[in-house]
C-alpha atoms as a PDB file:
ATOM      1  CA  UNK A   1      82.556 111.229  66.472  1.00  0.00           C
ATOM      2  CA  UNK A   2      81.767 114.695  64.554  1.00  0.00           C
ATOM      3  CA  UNK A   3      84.836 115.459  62.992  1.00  0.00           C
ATOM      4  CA  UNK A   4      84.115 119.537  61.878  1.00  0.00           C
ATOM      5  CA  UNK A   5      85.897 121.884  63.686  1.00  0.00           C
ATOM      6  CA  UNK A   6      84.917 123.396  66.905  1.00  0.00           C
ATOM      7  CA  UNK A   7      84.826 126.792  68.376  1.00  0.00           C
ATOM      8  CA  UNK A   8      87.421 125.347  70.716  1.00  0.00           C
ATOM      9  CA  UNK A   9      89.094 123.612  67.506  1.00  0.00           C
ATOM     10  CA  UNK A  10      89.257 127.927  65.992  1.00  0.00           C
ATOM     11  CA  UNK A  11      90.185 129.393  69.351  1.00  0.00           C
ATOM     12  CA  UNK A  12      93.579 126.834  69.630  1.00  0.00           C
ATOM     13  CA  UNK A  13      94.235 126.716  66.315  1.00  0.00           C
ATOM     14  CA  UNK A  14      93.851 129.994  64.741  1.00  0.00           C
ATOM     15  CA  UNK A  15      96.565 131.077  62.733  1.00  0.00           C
ATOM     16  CA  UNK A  16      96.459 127.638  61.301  1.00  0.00           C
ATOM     17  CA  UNK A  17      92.922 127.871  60.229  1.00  0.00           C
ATOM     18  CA  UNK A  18      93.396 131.483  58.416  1.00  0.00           C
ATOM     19  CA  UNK A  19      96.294 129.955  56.983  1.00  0.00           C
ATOM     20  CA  UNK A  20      93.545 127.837  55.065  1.00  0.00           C
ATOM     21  CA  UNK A  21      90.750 130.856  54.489  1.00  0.00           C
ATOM     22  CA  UNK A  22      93.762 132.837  52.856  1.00  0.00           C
ATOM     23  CA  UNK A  23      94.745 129.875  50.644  1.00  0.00           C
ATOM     24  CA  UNK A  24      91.258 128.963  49.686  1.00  0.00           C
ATOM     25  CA  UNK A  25      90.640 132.730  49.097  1.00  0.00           C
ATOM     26  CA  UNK A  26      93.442 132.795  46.501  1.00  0.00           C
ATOM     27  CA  UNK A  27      92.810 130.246  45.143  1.00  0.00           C
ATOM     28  CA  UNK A  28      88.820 131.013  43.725  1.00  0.00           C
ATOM     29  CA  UNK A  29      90.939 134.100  42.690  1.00  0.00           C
ATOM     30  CA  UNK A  30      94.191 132.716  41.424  1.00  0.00           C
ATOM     31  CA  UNK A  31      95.148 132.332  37.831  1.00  0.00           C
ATOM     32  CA  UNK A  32      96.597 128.624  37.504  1.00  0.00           C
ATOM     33  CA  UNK A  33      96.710 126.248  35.256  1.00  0.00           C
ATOM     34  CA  UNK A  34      94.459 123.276  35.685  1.00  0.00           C
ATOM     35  CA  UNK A  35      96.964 121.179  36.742  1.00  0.00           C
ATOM     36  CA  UNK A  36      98.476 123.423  39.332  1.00  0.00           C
ATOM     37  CA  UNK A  37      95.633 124.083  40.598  1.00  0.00           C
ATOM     38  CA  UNK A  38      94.277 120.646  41.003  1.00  0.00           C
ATOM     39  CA  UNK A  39      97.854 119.896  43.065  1.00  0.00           C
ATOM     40  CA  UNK A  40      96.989 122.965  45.246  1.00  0.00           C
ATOM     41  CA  UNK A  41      93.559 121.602  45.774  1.00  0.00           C
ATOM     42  CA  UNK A  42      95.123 118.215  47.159  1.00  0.00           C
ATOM     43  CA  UNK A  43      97.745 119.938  49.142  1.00  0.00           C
ATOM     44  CA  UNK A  44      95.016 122.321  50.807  1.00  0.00           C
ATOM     45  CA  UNK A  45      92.298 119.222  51.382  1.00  0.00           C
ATOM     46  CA  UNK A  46      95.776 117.254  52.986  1.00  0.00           C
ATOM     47  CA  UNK A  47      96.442 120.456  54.810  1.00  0.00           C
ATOM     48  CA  UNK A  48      92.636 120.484  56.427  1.00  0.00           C
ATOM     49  CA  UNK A  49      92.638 116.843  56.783  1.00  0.00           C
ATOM     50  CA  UNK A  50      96.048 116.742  59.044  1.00  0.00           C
ATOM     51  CA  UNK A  51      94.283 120.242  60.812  1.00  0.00           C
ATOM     52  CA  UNK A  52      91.151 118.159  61.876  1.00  0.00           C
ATOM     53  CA  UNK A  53      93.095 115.113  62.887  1.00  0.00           C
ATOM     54  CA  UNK A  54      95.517 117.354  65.112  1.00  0.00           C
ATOM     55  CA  UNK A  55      92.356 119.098  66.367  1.00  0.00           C
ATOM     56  CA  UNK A  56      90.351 115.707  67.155  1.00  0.00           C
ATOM     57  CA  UNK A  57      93.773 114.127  69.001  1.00  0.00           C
ATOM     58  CA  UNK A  58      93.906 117.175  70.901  1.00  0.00           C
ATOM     59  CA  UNK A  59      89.945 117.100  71.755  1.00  0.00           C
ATOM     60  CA  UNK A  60      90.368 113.275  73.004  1.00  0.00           C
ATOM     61  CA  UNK A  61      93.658 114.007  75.121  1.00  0.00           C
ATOM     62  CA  UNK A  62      92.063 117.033  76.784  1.00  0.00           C
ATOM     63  CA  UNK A  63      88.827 114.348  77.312  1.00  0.00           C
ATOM     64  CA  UNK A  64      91.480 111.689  78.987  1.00  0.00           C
ATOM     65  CA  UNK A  65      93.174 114.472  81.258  1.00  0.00           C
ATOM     66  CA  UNK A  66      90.035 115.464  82.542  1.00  0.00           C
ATOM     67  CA  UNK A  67      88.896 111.739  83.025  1.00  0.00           C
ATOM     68  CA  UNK A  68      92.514 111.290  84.237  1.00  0.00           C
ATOM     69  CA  UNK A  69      92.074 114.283  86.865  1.00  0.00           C
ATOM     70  CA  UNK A  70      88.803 113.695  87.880  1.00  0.00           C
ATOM     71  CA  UNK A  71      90.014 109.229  88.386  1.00  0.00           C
ATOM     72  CA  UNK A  72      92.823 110.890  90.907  1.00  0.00           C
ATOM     73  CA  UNK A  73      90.383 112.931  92.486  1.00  0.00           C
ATOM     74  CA  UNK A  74      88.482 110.186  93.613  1.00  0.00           C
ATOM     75  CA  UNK A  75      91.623 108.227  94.462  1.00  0.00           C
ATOM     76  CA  UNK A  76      93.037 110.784  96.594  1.00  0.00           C
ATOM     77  CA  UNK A  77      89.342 111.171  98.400  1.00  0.00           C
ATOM     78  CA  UNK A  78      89.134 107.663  99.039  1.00  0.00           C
ATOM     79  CA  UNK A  79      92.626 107.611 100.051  1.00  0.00           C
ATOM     80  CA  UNK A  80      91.833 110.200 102.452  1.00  0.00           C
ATOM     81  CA  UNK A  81      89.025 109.036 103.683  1.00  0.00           C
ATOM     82  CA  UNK A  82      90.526 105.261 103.821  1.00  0.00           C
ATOM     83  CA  UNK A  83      93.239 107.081 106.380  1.00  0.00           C
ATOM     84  CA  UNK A  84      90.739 108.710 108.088  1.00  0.00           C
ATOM     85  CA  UNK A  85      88.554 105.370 108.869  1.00  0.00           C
ATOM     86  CA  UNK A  86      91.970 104.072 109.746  1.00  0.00           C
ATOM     87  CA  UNK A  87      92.639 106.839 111.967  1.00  0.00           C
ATOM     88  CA  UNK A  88      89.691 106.267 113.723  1.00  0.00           C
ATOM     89  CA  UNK A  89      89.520 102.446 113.947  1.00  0.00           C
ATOM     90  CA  UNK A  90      93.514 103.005 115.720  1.00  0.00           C
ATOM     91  CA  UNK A  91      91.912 105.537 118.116  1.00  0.00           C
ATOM     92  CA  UNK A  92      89.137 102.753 118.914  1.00  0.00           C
ATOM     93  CA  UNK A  93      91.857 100.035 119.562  1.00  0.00           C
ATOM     94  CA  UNK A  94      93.740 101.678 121.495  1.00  0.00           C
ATOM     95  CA  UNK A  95      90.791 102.920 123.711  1.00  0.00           C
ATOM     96  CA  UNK A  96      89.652  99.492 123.616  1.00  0.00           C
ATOM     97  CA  UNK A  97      93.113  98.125 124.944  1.00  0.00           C
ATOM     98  CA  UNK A  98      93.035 101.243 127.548  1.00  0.00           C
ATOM     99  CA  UNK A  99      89.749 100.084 129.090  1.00  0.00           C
ATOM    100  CA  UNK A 100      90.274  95.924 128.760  1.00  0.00           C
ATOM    101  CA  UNK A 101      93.468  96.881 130.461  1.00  0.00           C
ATOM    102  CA  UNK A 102      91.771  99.269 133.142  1.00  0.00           C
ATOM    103  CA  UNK A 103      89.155  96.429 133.435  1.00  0.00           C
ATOM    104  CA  UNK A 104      91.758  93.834 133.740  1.00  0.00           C
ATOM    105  CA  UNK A 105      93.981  95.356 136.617  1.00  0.00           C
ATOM    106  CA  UNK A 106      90.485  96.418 138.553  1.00  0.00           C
ATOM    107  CA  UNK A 107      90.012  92.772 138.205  1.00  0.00           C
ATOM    108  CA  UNK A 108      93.083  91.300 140.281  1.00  0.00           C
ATOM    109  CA  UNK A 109      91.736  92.244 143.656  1.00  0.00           C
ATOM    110  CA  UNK A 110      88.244  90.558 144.019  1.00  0.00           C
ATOM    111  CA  UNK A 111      89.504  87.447 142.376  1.00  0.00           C
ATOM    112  CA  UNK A 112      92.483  87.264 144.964  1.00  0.00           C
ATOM    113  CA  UNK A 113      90.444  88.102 147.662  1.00  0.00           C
ATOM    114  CA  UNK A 114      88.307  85.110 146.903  1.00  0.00           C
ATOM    115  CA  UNK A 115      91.087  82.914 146.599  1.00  0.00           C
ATOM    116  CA  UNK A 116      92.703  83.926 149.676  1.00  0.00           C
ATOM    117  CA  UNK A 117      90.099  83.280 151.505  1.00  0.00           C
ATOM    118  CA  UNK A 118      88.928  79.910 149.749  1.00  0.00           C
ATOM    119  CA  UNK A 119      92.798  78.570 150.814  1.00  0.00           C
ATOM    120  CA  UNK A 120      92.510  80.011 153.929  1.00  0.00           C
ATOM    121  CA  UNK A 121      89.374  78.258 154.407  1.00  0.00           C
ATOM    122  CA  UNK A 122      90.426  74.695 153.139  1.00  0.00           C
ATOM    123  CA  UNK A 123      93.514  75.173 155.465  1.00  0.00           C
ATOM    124  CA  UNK A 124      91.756  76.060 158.453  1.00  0.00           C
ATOM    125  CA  UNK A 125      88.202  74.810 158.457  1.00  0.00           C
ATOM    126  CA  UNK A 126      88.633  71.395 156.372  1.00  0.00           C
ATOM    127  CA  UNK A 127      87.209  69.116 159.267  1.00  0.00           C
ATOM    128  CA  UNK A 128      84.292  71.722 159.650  1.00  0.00           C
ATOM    129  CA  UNK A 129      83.394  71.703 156.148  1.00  0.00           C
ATOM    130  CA  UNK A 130      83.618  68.238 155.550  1.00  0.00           C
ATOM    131  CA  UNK A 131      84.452  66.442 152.245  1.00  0.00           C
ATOM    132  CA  UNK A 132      81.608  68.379 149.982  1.00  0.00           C
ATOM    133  CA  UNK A 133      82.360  71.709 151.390  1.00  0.00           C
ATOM    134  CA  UNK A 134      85.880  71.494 150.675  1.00  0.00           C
ATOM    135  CA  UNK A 135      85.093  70.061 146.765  1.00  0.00           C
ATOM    136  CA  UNK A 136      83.338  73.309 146.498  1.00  0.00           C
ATOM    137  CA  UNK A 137      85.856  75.526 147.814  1.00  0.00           C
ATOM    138  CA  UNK A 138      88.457  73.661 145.707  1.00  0.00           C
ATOM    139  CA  UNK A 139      86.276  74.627 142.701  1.00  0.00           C
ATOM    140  CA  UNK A 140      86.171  77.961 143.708  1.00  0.00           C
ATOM    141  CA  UNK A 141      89.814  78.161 143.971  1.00  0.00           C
ATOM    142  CA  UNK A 142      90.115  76.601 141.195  1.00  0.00           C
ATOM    143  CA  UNK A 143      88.193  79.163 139.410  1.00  0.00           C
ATOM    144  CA  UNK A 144      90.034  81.845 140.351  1.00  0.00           C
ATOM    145  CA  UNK A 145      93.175  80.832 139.553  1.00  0.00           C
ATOM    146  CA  UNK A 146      92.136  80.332 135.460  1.00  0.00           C
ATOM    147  CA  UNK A 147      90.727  83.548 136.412  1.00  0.00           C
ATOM    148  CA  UNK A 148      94.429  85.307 137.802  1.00  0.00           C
ATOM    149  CA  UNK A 149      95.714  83.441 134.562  1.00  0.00           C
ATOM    150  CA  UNK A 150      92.975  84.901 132.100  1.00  0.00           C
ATOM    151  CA  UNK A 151      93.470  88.029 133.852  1.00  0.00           C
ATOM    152  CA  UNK A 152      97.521  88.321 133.178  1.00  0.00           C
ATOM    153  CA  UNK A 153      97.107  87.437 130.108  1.00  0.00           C
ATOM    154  CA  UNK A 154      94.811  89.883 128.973  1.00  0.00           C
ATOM    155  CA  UNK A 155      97.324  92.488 130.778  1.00  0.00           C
ATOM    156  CA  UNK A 156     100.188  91.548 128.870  1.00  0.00           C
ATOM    157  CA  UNK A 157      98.299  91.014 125.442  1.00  0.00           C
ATOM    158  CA  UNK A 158      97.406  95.552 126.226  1.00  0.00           C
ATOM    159  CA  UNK A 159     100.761  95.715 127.201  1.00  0.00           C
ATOM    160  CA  UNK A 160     102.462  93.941 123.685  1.00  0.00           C
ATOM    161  CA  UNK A 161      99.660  95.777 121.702  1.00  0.00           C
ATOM    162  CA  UNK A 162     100.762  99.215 122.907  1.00  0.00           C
ATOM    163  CA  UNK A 163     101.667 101.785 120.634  1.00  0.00           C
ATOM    164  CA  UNK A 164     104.815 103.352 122.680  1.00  0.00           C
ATOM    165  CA  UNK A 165     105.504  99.560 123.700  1.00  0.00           C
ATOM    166  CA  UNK A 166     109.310  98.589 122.267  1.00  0.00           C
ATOM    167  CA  UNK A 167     110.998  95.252 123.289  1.00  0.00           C
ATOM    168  CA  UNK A 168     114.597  95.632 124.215  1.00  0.00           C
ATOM    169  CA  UNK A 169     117.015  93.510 122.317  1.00  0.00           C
ATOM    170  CA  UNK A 170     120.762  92.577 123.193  1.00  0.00           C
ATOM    171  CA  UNK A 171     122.679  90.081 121.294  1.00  0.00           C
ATOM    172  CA  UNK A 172     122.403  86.162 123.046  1.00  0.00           C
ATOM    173  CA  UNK A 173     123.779  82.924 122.324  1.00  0.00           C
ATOM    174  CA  UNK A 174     120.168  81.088 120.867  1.00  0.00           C
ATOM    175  CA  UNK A 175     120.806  76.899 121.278  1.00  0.00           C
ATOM    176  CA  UNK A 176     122.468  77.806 124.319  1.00  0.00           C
ATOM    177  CA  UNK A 177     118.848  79.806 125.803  1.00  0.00           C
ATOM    178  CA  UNK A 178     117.081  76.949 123.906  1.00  0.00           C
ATOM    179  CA  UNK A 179     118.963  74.437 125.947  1.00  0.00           C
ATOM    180  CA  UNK A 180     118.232  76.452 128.920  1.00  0.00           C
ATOM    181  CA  UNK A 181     114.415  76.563 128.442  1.00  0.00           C
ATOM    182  CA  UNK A 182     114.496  72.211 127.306  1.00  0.00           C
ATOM    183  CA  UNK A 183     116.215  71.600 130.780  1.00  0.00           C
ATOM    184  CA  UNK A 184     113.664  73.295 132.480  1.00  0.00           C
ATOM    185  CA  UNK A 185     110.903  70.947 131.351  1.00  0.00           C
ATOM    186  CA  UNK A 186     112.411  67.882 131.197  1.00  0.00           C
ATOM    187  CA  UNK A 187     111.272  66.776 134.918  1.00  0.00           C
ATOM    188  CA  UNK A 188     107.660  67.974 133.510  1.00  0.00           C
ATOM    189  CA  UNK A 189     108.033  65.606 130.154  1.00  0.00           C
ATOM    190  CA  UNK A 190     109.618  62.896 132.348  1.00  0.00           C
ATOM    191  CA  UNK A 191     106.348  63.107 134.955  1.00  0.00           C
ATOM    192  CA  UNK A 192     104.440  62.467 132.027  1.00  0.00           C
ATOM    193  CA  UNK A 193     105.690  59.747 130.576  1.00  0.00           C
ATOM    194  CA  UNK A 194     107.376  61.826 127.803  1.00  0.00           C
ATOM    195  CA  UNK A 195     110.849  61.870 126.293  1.00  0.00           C
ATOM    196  CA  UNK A 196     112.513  65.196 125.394  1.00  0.00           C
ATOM    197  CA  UNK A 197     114.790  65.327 122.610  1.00  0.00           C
ATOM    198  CA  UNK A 198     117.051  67.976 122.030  1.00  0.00           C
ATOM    199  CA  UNK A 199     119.272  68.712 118.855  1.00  0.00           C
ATOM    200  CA  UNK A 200     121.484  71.344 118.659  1.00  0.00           C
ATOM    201  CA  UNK A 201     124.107  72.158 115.547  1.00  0.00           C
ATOM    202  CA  UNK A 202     128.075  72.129 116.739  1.00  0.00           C
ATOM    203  CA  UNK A 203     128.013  75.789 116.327  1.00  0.00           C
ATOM    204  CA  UNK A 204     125.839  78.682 118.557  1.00  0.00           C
ATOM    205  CA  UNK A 205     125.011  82.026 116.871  1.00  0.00           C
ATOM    206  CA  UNK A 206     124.525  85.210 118.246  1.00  0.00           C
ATOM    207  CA  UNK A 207     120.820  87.103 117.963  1.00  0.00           C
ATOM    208  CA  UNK A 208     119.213  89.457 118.895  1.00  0.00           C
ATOM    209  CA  UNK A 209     116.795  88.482 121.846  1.00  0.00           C
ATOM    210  CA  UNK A 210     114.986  89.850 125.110  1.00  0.00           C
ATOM    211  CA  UNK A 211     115.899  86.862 127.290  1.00  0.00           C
ATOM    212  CA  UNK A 212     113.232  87.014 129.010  1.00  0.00           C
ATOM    213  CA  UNK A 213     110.664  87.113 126.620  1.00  0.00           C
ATOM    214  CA  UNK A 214     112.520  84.615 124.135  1.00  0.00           C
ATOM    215  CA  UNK A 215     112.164  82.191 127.565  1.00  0.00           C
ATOM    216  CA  UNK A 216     108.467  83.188 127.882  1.00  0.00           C
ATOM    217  CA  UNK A 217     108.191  81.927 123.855  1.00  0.00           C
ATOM    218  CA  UNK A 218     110.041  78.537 124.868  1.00  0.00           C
ATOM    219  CA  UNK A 219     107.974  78.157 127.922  1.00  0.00           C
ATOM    220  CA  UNK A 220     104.806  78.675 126.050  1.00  0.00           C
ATOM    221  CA  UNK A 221     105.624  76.033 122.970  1.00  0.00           C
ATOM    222  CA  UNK A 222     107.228  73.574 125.309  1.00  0.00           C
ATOM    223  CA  UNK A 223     104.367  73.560 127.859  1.00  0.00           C
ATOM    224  CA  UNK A 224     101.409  73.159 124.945  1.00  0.00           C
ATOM    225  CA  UNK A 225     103.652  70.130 123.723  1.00  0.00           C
ATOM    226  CA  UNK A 226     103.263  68.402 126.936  1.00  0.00           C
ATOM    227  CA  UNK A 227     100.094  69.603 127.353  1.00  0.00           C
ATOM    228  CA  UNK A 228      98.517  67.974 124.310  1.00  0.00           C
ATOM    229  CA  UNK A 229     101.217  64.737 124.038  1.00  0.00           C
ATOM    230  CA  UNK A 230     100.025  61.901 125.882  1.00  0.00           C
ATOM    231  CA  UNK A 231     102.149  59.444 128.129  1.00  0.00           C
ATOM    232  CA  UNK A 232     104.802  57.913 126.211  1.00  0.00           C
ATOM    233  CA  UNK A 233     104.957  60.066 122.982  1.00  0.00           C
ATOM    234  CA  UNK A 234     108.305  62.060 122.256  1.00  0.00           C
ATOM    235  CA  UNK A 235     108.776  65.659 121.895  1.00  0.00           C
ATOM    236  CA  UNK A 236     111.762  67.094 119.431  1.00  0.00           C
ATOM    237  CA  UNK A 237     113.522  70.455 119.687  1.00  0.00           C
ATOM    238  CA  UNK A 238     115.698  70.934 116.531  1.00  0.00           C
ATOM    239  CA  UNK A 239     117.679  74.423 116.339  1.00  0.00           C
ATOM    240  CA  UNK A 240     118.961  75.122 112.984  1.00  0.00           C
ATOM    241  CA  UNK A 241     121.404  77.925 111.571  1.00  0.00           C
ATOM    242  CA  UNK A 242     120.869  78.951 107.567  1.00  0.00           C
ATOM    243  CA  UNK A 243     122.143  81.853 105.772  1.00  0.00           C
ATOM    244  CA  UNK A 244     121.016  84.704 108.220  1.00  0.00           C
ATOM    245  CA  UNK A 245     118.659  82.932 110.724  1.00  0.00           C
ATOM    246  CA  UNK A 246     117.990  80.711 112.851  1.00  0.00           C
ATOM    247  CA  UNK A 247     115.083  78.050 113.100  1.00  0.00           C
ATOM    248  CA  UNK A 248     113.280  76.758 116.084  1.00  0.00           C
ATOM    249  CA  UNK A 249     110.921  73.549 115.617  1.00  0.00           C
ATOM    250  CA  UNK A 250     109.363  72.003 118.509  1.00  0.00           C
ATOM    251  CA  UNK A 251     107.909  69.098 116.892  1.00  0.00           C
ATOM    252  CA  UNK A 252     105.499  66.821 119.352  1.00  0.00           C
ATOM    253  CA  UNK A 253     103.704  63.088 118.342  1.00  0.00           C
ATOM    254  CA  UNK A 254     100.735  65.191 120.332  1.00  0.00           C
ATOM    255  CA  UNK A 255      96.902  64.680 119.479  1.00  0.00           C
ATOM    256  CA  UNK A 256      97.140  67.123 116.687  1.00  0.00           C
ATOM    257  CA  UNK A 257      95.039  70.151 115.925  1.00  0.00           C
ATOM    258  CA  UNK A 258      92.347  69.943 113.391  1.00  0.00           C
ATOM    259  CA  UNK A 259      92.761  71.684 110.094  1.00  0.00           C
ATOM    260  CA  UNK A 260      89.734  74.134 110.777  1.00  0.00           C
ATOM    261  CA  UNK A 261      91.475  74.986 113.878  1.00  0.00           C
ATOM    262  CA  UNK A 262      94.564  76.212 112.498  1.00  0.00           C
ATOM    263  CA  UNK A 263      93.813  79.353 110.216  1.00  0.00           C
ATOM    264  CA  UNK A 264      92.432  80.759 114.167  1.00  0.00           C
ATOM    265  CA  UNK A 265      95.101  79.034 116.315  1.00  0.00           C
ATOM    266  CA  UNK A 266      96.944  82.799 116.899  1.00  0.00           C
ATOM    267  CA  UNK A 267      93.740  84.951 116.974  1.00  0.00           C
ATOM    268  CA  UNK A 268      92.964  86.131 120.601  1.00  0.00           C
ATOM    269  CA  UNK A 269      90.008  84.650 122.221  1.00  0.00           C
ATOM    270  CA  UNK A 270      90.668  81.574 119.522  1.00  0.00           C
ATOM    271  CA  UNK A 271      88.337  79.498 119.343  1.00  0.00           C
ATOM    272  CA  UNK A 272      91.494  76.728 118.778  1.00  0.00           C
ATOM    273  CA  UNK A 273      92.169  77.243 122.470  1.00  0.00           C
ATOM    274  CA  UNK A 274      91.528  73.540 123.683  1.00  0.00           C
ATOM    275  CA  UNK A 275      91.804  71.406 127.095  1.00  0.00           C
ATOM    276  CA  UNK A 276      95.155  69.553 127.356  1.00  0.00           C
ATOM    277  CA  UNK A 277      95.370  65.792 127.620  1.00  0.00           C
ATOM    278  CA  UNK A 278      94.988  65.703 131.398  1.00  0.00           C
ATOM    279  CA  UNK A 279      92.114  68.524 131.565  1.00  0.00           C
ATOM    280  CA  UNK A 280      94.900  71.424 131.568  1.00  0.00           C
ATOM    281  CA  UNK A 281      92.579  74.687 130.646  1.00  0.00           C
ATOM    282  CA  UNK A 282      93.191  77.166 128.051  1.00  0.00           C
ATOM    283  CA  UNK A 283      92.693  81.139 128.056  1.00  0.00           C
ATOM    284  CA  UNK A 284      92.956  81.141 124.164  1.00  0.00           C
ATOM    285  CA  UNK A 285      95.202  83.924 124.604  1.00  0.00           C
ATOM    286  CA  UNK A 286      98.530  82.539 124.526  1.00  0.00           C
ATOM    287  CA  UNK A 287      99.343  81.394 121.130  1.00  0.00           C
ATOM    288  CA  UNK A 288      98.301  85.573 120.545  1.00  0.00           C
ATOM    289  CA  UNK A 289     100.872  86.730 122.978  1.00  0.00           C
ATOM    290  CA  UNK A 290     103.476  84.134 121.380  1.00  0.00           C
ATOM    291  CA  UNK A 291     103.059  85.717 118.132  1.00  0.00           C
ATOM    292  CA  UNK A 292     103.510  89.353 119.306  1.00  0.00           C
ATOM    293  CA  UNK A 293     106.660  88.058 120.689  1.00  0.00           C
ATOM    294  CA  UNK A 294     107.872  86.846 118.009  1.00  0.00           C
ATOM    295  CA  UNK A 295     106.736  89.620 115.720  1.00  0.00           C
ATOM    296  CA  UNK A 296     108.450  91.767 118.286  1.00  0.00           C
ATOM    297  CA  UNK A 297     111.881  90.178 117.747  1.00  0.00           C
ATOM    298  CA  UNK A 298     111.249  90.507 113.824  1.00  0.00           C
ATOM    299  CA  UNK A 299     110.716  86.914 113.117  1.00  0.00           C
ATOM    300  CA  UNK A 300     107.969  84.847 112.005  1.00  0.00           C
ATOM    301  CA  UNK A 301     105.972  81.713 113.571  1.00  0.00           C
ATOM    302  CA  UNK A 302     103.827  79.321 111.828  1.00  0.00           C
ATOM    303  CA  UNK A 303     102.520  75.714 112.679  1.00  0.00           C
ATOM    304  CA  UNK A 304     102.173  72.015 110.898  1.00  0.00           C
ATOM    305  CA  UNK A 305      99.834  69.559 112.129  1.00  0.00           C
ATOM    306  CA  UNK A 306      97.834  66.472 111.701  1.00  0.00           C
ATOM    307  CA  UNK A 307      95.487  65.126 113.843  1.00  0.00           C
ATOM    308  CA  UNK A 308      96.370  62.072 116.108  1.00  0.00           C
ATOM    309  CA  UNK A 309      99.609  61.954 114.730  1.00  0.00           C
ATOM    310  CA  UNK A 310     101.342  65.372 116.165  1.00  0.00           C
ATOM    311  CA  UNK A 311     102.557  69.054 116.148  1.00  0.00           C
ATOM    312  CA  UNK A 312     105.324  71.298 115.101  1.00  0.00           C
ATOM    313  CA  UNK A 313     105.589  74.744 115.531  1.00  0.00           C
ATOM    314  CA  UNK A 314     108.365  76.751 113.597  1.00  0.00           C
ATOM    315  CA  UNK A 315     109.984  79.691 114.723  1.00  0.00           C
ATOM    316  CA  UNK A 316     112.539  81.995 112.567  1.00  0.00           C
ATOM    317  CA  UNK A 317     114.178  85.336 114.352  1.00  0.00           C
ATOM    318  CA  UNK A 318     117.048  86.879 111.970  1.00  0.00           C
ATOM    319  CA  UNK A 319     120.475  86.597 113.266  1.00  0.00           C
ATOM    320  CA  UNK A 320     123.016  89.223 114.175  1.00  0.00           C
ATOM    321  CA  UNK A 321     124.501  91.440 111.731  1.00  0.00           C
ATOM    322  CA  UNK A 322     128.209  91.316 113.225  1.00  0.00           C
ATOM    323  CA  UNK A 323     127.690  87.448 113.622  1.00  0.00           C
END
């Protein structure tokens, strides 16, 4: 880098660089002796050296603020237009969830028109139809009923996914709800050839929980156990209390769900969705809806699995401050 003063170098420094005209002026004119002048030589040289070296600092600093300034004014623009882009993709969304919704509802009345009328005609007309007409109509019905169940579910995932959407919580004994929800399915495990384990700790908590959703979560995990457990495997439900929350497991000796599966088990439309063990369909929507849930009561889910050997799916929900 040039080291001689700029114009710039003049302008900022000026009294400093008269300082060194004026000296060097005296001293052509000066009467010293040798060796004073020699020292005033050094001291002047020293004096220009320490000028330029100020001079060159300041040069590179004013280089690095303007690099500086101009690095932040590209940060804020791509900030900007990162929010922007955000903005936009949130407007799409929620359009998105406004017509699947709209779509959805609109839905509901041609499918249960068809399946009124296939029950009404299996009911009614049975010895008319004969044995092939009525396999077709109980296809049909069939049919519409994954299609009611596809169409609920894509109601409730606009419904979780809404903006102004907020999930009341009130303050609930949890083993107690999760011995609730176990009862409830033990005729289903039982049917099946299944044995239903509970464990609960000596001690309930308190935390915060929508009943009925928490119950919808329950539902959901203890119905996919069955689903995918064959006849006479065993199906755990451990409730555990540490520090400030409490653990769900509902562990199954199920058929397992492939490791490639897994990373995509919670997306919607997952391609994980599977066919239980006795042909049970799957919307690939409810393990989506299950994590909103949970999300929705501030905890966390998350799943362990090996194939042919079983399933467990964890869920944590923090417990009650007063608790």
């Amino acid at each position: 880098m040039n080291d001689r003063p700029t114009k710039q170098d003049h302008d900022l420094f000026r009294n400093e660089y008269e300082i060194i005209e004026r000296s060097a002026e005296f001293l052509k004119v000066g009467a010293f002796a040798d060796e004073n002048r020699h020292e005033f030589e050094i001291l002047l040289e020293s004096y220009r050296k320490l000028l330029r070296s100020t001079a060159k600092m300041t040069r590179m600093n004013d280089s690095n603020q303007r690099k500086l300034h101009n690095a932040l004014a590209q940060i804020n623009a791509q900030k900007e237009e990162l929010h922007l882009r955000k903005e936009h993709l949130r407007k799409l969304n929620r359009a998105k969830d406004e017509i699947l919704g709209i779509v959805a509802h609109d839905l509901r009345t041609p499918v249960n028109t068809a399946l009124g009328y296939s029950e009404i005609l299996i009911e009614e007309f049975d010895s008319v139809l004969g044995h092939d007409g009525v396999h077709i109509l109980e296809k049909i019905k069939k049919s519409c009923s994954n299609m009611n169940t596809l169409i609920n579910d894509l109601l409730e995932v606009a419904k979780l996914e809404g903006e102004d959407f907020v999930l009341p919580l009130d303050d609930a004994p949890f083993g107690a709800l999760v011995r609730e929800n176990v009862d409830d399915f033990r005729d289903k495990a039982t049917r099946k050839g299944l044995r239903l384990v509970l464990h609960l700790p000596e001690r309930d908590h308190l935390l915060p929980l929508n009943r009925e959703r928490f119950r919808q979560i329950c539902e959901n995990l203890l119905s996919n156990a069955i689903k995918f457990t064959n006849e006479g495997g065993r199906i755990d439900v451990s409730v555990l209390f540490e520090h400030d929350r409490a653990r769900l497991a509902i562990r199954d000796t199920g058929i397992g769900i492939p490791k490639d599966f897994l990373p995509h088990l919670f997306d919607k439309f997952t391609r994980a969705g599977r066919e239980g063990t006795d042909g049970e369909a799957s919307t690939g929507l409810g393990m989506s809806i299950i994590q909103n849930l949970v999300l929705l009561h501030r905890g966390r889910i998350w799943v362990e699995s090996e194939v042919n050997v079983g399933t467990v799916f964890f869920i944590e929900i923090p417990m009650s401050e007063q608790d």
